[in-house]
C-alpha atoms as a PDB file:
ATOM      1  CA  UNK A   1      28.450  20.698 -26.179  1.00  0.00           C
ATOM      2  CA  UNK A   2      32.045  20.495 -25.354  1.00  0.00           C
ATOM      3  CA  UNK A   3      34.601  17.924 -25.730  1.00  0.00           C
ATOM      4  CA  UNK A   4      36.491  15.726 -23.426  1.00  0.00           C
ATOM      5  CA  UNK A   5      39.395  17.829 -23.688  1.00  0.00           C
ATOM      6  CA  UNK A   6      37.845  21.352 -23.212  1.00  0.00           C
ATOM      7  CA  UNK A   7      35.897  20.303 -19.965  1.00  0.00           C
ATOM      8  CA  UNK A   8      36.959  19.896 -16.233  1.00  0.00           C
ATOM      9  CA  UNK A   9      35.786  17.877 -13.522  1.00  0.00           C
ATOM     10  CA  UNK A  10      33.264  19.322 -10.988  1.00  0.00           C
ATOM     11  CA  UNK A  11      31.844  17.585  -8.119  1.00  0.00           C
ATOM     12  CA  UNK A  12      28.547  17.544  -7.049  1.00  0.00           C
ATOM     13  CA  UNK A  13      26.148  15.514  -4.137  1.00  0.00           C
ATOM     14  CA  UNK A  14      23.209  14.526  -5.166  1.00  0.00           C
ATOM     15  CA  UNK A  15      20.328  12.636  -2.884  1.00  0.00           C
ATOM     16  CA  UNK A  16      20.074   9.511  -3.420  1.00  0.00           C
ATOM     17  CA  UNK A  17      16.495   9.102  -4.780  1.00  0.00           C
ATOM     18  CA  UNK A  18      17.423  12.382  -7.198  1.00  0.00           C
ATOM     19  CA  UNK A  19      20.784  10.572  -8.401  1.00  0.00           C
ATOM     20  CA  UNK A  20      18.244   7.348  -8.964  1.00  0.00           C
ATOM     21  CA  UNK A  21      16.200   9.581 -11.265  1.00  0.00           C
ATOM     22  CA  UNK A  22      18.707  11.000 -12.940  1.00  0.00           C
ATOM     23  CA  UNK A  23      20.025   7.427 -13.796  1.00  0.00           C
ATOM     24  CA  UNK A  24      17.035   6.145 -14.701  1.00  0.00           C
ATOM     25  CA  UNK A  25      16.143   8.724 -17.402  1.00  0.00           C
ATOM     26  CA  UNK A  26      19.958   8.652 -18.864  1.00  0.00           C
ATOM     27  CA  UNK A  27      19.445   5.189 -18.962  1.00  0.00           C
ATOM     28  CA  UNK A  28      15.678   5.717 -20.873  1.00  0.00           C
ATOM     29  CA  UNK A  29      17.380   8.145 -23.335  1.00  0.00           C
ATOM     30  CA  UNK A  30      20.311   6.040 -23.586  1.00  0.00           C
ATOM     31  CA  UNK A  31      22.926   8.664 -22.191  1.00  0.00           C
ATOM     32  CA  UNK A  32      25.232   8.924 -19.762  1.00  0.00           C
ATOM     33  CA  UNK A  33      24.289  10.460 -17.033  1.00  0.00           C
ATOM     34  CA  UNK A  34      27.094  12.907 -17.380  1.00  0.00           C
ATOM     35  CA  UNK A  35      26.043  13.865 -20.548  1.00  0.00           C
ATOM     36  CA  UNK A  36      22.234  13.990 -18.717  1.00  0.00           C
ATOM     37  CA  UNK A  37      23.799  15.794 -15.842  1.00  0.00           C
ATOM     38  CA  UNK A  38      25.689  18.351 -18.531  1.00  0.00           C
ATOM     39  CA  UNK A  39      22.710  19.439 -20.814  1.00  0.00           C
ATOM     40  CA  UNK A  40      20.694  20.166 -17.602  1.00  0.00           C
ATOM     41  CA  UNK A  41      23.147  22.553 -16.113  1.00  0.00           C
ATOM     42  CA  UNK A  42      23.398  24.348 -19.948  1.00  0.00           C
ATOM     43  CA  UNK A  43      19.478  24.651 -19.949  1.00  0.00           C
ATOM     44  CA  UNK A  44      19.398  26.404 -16.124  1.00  0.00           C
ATOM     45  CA  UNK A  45      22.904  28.194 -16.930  1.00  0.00           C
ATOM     46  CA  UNK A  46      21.235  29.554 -20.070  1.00  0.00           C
ATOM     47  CA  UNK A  47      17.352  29.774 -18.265  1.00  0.00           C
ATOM     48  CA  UNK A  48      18.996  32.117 -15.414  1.00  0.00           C
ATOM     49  CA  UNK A  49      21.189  34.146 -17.909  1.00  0.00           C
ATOM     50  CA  UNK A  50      17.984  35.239 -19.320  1.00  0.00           C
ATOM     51  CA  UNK A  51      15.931  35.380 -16.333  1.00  0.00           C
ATOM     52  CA  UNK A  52      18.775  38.095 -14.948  1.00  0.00           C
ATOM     53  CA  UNK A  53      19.214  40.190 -18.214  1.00  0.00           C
ATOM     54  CA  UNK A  54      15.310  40.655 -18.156  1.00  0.00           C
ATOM     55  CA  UNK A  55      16.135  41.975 -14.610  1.00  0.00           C
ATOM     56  CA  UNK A  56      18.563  43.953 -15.258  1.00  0.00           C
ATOM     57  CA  UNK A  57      16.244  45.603 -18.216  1.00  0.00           C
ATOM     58  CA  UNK A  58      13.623  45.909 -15.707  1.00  0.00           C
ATOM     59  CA  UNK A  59      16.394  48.056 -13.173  1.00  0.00           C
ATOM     60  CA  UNK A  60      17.400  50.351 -16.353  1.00  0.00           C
ATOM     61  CA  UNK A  61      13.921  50.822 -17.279  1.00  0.00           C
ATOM     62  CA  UNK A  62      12.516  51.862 -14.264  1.00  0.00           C
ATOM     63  CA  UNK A  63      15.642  53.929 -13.317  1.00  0.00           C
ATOM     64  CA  UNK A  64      14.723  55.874 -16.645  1.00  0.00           C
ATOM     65  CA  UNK A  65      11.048  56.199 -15.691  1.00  0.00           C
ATOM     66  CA  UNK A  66      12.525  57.883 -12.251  1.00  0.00           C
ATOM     67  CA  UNK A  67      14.587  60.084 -14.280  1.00  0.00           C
ATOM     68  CA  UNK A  68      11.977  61.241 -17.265  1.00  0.00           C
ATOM     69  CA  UNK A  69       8.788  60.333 -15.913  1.00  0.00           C
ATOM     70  CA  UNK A  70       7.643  58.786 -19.577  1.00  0.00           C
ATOM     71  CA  UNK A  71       5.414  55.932 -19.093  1.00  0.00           C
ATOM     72  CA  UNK A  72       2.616  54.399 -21.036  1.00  0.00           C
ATOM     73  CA  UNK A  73      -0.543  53.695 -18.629  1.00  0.00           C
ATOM     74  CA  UNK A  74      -1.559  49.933 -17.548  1.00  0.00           C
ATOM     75  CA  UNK A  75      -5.015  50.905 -19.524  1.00  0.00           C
ATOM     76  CA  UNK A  76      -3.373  52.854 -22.419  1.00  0.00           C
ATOM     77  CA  UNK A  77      -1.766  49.246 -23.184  1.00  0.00           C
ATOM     78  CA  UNK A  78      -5.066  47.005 -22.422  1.00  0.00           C
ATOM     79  CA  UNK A  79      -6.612  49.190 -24.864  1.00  0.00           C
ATOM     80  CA  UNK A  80      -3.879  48.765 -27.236  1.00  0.00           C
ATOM     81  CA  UNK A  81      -3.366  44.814 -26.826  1.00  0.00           C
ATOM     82  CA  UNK A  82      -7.291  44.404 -27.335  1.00  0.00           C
ATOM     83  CA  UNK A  83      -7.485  46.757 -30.619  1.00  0.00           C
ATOM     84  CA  UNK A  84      -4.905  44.772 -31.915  1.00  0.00           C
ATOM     85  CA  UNK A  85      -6.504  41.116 -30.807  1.00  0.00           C
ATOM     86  CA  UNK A  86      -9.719  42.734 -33.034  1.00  0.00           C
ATOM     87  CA  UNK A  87      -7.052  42.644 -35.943  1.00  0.00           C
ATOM     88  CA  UNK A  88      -6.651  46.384 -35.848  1.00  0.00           C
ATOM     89  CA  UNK A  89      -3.456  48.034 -36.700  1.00  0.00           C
ATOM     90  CA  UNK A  90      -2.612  50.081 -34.466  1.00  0.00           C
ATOM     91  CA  UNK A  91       0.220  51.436 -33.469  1.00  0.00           C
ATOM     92  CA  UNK A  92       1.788  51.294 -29.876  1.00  0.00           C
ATOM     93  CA  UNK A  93       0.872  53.881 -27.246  1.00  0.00           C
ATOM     94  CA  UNK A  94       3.313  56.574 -26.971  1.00  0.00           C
ATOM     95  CA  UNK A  95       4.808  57.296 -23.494  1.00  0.00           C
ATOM     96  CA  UNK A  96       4.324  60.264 -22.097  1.00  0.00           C
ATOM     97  CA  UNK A  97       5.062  61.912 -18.362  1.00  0.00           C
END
């Protein structure tokens, strides 16, 4: 978390009944409710960060499936993913066009 010094000031509205809540549990957990208010912005900052590199994998996969064709079958991995929940070692399908 940062220090005092290293942050700046943001304003926000809240509703009334979520600004309640929010008091309530910095109050339960003994925080502030900046401090409250701070850690939940990280966790949805960080939470979103991931959510769009996953997308962004998903774009560059698919625009290399459109470009090489290689793909491993919705079956071809069912198959897979069962052999290896019967403690089989197996090793992963292998793409192909």
């Amino acid at each position: 978390m940062q220090t005092q010094a290293s942050s700046s000031p943001i304003s926000i509205r809240l509703p009334a009944e979520l600004k309640k809540r929010v008091q309530g549990l910095a109050a339960t957990r003994q925080h502030s409710t900046n401090a409250l208010v701070i850690q939940a912005v990280a966790a949805f900052v960080e939470r979103e960060e991931k959510r769009e590199a996953l997308r962004q994998e998903c774009i560059a996969a698919h625009e290399h499936y459109q470009l090489t064709g290689l793909h491993v079958s919705h079956a071809e991995v069912k198959e897979w993913i069962a052999g290896l929940r019967q403690g089989k070692k197996m090793a992963p399908p292998k793409c192909h066009i």
